[in-house]
Protein backbone atom coordinates (compact mmCIF):
# COMPACT_ATOMS: atom_id res chain seq x y z
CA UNK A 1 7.20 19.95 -4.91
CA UNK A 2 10.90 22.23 -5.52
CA UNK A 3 13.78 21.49 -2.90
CA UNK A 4 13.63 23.87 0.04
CA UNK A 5 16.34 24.85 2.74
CA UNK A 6 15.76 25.92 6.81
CA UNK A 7 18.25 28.81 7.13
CA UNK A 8 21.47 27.25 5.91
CA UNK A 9 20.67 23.65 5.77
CA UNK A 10 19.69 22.16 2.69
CA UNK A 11 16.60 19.64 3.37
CA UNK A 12 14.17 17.21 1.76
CA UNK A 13 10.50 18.10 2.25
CA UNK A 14 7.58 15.52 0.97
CA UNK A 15 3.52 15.54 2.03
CA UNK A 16 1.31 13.63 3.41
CA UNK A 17 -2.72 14.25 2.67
CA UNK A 18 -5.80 12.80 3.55
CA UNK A 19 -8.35 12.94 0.85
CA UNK A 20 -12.32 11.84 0.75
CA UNK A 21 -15.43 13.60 1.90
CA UNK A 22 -14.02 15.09 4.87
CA UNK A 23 -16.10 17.25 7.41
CA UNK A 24 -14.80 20.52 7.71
CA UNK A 25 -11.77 19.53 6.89
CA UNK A 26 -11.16 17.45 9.88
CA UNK A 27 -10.99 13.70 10.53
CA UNK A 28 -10.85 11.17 12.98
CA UNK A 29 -7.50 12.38 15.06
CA UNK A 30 -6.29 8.68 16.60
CA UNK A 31 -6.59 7.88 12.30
CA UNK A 32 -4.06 10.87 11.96
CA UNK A 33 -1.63 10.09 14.77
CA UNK A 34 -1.53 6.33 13.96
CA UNK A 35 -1.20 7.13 10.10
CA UNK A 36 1.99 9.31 10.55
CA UNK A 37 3.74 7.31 13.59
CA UNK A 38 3.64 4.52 11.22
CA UNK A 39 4.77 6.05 8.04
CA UNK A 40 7.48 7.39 10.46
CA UNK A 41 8.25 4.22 11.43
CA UNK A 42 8.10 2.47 7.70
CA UNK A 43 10.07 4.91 6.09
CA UNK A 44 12.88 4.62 8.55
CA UNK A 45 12.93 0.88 8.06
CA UNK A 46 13.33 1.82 4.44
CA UNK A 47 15.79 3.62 4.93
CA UNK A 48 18.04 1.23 6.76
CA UNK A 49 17.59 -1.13 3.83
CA UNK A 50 18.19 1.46 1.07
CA UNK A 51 20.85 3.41 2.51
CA UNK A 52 22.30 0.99 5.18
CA UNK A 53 22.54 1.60 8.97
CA UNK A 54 25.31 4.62 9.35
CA UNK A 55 23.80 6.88 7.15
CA UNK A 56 20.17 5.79 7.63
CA UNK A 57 20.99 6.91 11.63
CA UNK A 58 22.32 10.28 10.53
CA UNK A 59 18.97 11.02 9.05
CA UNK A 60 16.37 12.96 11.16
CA UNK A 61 13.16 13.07 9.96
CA UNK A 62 11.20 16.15 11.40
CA UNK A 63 7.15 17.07 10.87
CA UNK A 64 5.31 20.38 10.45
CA UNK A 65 2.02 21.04 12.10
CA UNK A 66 -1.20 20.79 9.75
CA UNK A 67 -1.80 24.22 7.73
CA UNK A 68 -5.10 26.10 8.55
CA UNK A 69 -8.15 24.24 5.79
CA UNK A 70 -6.05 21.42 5.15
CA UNK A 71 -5.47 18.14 5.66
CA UNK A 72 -1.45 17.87 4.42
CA UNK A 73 1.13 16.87 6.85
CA UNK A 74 4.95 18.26 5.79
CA UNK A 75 7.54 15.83 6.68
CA UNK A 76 11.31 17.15 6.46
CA UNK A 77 14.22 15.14 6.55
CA UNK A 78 17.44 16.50 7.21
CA UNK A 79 20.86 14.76 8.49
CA UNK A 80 22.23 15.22 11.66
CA UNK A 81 25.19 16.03 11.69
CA UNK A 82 26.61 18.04 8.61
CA UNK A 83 30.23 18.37 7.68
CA UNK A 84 31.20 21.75 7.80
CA UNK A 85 32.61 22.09 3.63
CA UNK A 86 34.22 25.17 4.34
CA UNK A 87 37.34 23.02 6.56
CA UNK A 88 40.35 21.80 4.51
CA UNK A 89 40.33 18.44 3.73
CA UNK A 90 36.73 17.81 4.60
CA UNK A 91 34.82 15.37 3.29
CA UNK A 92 31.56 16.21 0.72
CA UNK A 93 28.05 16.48 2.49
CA UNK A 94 25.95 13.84 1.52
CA UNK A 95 23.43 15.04 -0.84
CA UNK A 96 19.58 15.25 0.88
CA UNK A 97 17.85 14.99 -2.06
CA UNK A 98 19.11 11.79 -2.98
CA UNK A 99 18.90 10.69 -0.21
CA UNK A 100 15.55 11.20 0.48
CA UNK A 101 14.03 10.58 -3.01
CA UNK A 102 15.78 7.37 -2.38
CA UNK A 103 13.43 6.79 0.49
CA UNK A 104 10.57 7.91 -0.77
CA UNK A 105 11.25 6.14 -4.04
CA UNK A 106 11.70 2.44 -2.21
CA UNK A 107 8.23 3.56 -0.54
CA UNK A 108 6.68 3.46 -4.25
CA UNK A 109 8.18 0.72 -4.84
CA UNK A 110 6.77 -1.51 -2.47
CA UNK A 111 3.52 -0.19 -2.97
CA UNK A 112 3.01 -0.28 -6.45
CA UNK A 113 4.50 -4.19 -6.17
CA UNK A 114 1.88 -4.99 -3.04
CA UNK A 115 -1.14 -3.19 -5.53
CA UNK A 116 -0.16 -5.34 -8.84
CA UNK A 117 0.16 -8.33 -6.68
CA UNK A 118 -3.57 -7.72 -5.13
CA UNK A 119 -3.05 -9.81 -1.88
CA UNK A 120 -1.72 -12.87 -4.19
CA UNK A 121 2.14 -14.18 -3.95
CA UNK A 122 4.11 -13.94 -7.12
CA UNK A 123 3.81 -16.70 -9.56
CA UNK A 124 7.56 -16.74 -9.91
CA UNK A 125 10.59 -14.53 -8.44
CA UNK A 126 13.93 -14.56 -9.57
CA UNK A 127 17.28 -13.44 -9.69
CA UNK A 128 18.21 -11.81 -13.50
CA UNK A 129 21.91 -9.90 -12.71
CA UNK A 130 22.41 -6.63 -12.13
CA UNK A 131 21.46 -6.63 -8.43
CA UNK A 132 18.28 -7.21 -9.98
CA UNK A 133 15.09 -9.30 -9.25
CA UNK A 134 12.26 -9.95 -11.68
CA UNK A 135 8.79 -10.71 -10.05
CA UNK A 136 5.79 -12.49 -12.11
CA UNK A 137 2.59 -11.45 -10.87
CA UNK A 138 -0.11 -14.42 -10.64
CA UNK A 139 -2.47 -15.17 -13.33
CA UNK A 140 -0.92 -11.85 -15.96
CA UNK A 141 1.65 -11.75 -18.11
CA UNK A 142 3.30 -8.28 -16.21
CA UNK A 143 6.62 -9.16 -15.43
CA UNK A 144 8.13 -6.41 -13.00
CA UNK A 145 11.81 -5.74 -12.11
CA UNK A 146 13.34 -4.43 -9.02
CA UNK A 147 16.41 -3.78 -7.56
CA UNK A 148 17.77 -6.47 -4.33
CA UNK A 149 16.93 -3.64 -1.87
CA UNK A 150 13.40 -3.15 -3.32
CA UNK A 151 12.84 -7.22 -2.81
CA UNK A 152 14.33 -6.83 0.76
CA UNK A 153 12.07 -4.50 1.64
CA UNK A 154 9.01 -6.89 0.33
CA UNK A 155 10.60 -10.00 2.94
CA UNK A 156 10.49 -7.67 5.84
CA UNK A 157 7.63 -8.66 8.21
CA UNK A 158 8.46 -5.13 10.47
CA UNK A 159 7.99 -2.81 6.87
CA UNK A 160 4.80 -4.57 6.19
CA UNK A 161 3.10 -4.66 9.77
CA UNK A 162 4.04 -0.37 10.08
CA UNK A 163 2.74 0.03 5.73
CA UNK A 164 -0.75 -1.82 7.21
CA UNK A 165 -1.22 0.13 9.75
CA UNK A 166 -0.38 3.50 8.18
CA UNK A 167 -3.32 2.53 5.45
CA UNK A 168 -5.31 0.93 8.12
CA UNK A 169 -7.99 3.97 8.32
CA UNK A 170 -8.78 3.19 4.54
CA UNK A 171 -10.48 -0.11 6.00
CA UNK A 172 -12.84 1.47 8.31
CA UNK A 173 -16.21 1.04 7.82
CA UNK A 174 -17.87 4.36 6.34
CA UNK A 175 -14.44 6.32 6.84
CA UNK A 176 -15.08 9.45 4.93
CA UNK A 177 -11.08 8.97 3.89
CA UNK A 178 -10.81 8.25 0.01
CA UNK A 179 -7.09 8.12 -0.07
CA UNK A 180 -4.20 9.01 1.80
CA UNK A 181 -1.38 10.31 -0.60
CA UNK A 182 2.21 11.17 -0.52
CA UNK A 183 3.96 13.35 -2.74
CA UNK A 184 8.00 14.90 -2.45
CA UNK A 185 11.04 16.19 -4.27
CA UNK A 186 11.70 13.75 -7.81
CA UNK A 187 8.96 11.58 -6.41
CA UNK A 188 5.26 11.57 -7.89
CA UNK A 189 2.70 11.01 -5.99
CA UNK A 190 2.18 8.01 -4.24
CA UNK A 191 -1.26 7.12 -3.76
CA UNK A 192 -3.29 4.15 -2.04
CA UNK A 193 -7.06 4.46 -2.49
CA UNK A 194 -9.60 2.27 0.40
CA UNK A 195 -9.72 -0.93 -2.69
CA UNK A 196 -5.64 -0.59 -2.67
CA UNK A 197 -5.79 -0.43 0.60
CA UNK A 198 -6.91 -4.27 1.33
CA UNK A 199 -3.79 -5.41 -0.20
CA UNK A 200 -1.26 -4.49 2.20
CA UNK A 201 -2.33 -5.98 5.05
CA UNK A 202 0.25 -7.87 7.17
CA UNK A 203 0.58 -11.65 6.40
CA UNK A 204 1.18 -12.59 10.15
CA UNK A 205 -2.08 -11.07 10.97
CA UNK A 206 -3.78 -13.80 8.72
CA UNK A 207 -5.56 -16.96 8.46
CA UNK A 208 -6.77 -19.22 5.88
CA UNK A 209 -10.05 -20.76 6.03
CA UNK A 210 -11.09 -22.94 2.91
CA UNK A 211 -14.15 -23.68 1.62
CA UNK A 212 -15.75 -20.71 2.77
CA UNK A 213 -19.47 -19.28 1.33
CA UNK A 214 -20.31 -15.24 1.47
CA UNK A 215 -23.46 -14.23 0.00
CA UNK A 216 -23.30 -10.23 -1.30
CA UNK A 217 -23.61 -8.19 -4.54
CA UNK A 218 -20.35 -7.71 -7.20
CA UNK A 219 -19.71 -4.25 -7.24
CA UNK A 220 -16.40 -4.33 -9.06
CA UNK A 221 -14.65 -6.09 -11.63
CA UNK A 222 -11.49 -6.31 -13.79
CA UNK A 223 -11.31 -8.75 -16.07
CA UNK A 224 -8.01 -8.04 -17.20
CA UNK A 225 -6.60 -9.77 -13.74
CA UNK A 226 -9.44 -11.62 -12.89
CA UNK A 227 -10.32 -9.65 -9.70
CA UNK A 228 -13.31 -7.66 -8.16
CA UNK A 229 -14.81 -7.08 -5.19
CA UNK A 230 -18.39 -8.44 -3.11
CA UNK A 231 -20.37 -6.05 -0.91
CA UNK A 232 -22.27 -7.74 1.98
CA UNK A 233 -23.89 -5.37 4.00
CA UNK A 234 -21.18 -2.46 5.78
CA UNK A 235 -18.08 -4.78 4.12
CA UNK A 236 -16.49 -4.61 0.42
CA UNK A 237 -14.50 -7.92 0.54
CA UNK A 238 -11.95 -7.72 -2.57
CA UNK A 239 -11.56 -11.67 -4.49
CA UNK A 240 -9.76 -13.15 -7.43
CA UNK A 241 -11.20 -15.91 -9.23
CA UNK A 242 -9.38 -18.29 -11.47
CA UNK A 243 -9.15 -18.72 -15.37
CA UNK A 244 -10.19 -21.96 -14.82
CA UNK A 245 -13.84 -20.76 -13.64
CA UNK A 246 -16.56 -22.04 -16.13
CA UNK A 247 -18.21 -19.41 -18.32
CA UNK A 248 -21.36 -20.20 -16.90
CA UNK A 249 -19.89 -19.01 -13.56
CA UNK A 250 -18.54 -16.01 -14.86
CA UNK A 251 -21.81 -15.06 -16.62
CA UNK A 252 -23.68 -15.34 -13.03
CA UNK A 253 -20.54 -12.70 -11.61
CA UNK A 254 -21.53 -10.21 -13.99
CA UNK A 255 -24.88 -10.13 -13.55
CA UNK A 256 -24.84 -9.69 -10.13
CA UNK A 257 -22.34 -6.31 -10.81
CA UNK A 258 -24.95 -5.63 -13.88
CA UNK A 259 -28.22 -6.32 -12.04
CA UNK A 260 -26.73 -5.71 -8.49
CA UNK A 261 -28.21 -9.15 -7.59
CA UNK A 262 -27.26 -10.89 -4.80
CA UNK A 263 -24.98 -14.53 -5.11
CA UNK A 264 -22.87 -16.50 -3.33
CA UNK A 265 -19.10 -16.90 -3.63
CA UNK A 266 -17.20 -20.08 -2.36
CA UNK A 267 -13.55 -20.36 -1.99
CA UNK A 268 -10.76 -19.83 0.37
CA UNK A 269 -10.71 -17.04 2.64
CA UNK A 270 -8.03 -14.96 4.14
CA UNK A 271 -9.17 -13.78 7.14
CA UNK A 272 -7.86 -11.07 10.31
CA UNK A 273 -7.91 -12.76 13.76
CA UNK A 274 -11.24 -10.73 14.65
CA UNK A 275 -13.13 -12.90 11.99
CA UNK A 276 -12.97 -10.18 9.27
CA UNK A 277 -12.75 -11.29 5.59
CA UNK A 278 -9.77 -9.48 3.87
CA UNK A 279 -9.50 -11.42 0.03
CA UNK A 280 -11.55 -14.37 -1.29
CA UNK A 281 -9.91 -16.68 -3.59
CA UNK A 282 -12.91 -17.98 -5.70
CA UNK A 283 -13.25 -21.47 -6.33
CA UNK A 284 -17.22 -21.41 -7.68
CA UNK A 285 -19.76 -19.37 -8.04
CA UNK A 286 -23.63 -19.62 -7.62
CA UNK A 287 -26.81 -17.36 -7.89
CA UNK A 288 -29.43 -17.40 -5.21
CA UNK A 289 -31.93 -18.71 -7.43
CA UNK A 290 -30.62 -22.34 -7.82
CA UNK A 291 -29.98 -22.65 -4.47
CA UNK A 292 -33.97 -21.69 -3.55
């Protein structure tokens, strides 16, 4: 996107789109108005972190109806009240872009932390100078680093409950919705497709159950972080498994994603309040056959 101005105010434009197999370019309209309230809501907490109360309250964020055959939603921030430039003495006008980038860039951040992590907490965290933070994701060798305000906005239980529900239409069962993506001024795109999706759920809307056996079909993995996910029936339930786990375990994963065979996966479960599975951590694995 290239910076754009509203008669003479300068102001930071970014997009929101729906993507998937839509019908006629529509889509379910309470998925709409919850995604955007939320992002709303998000990206003002964001704000307040990033740019601190005074000027995060100067900042209006305005929205621009839906454009005929498309599914893009135009957010436009502007501030309040501008100093006039043109008086003697007069302090410089803070500078929108920045501003706003800065927003949109704490945004990625979180994200892109939350999708490396994949529902896990960090193996380690910790403080490196600078105003800097260095996070070590769980069972890899990616170290990450971040800046304090980027690690505040990970602790904050409001920023995560609004980033779950602004994703939440990802979750539905048979949403036609393949991502939702946002996109601005100095920012690429931020995307979250319906697998990233499962990892940004809201911690305080979890329980753990161990010890817990689903029977379903491997229809994903990656090796690389020891991850994948299990369809059983209408649900794609994303798990990690261990480097621990036997080879003889691991040969019975992949032939179920090879053969599309059905097994049974045991381990602790992270579960919603309404009984729904949300991330298996695998403790063992076993095919249907030995179990007959």
């Amino acid at each position: 996107m290239k910076q754009d101005t509203i008669g003479n105010m300068e102001v930071y434009k970014f997009r929101l789109s729906f993507r998937g197999e839509l019908v006629e370019n529509s889509v379910d309209a309470f998925d709409v108005a919850n995604t955007i309230l939320a992002t709303s809501f998000a990206l003002q907490e964001i704000a307040k972190t990033k740019l601190g109360e005074k000027e995060a309250n100067n900042l209006s964020l305005n929205i621009s109806a839906f454009k005929e055959g498309s599914l893009t939603s135009e957010f436009i921030y502007h501030f309040a009240n501008i100093v006039s430039t043109a008086l003697p003495f007069a302090p410089l006008a803070p500078d929108i872009i920045k501003t706003g980038s800065a927003v949109l860039g704490g945004l990625k951040s979180y994200l892109d932390i939350k999708k490396l992590l994949k529902g896990k907490p960090p193996e380690s965290v910790k403080a490196i100078g600078g105003n800097k933070i260095e996070i070590n994701v769980s069972g890899t060798n990616n170290k990450v680093v971040i800046s304090n305000s980027d690690f505040s906005l990970l602790q904050s239980k409001t920023l995560a409950k609004n980033i779950a529900k602004a994703y939440q239409p990802l979750l539905k069962e048979n949403t036609p919705i393949e991502t939702i993506e946002i996109e601005g001024v100095k920012i690429k795109e931020i995307g979250v497709n319906r697998e990233e999706a499962a990892y940004l759920e809201s911690e305080e809307s979890f329980q753990t159950l161990p010890t817990v056996k689903y029977k379903g079909v491997i229809t994903k993995m990656d090796t690389k972080v020891r991850s994948g996910f299990i369809s059983m029936g209408q649900k794609r339930v994303p798990f990690t498994y261990s480097d621990q786990l036997s080879g003889e375990k691991f040969v019975i994963l992949v032939e179920s994603l090879k053969r599309k065979i059905q097994i049974f996966l045991i381990g602790d479960v992270t579960m919603d309040y309404e009984g729904n599975p949300r991330n298996i951590v695998v403790t063992d694995v076993e095919s249907e056959i030995t179990l007959v």
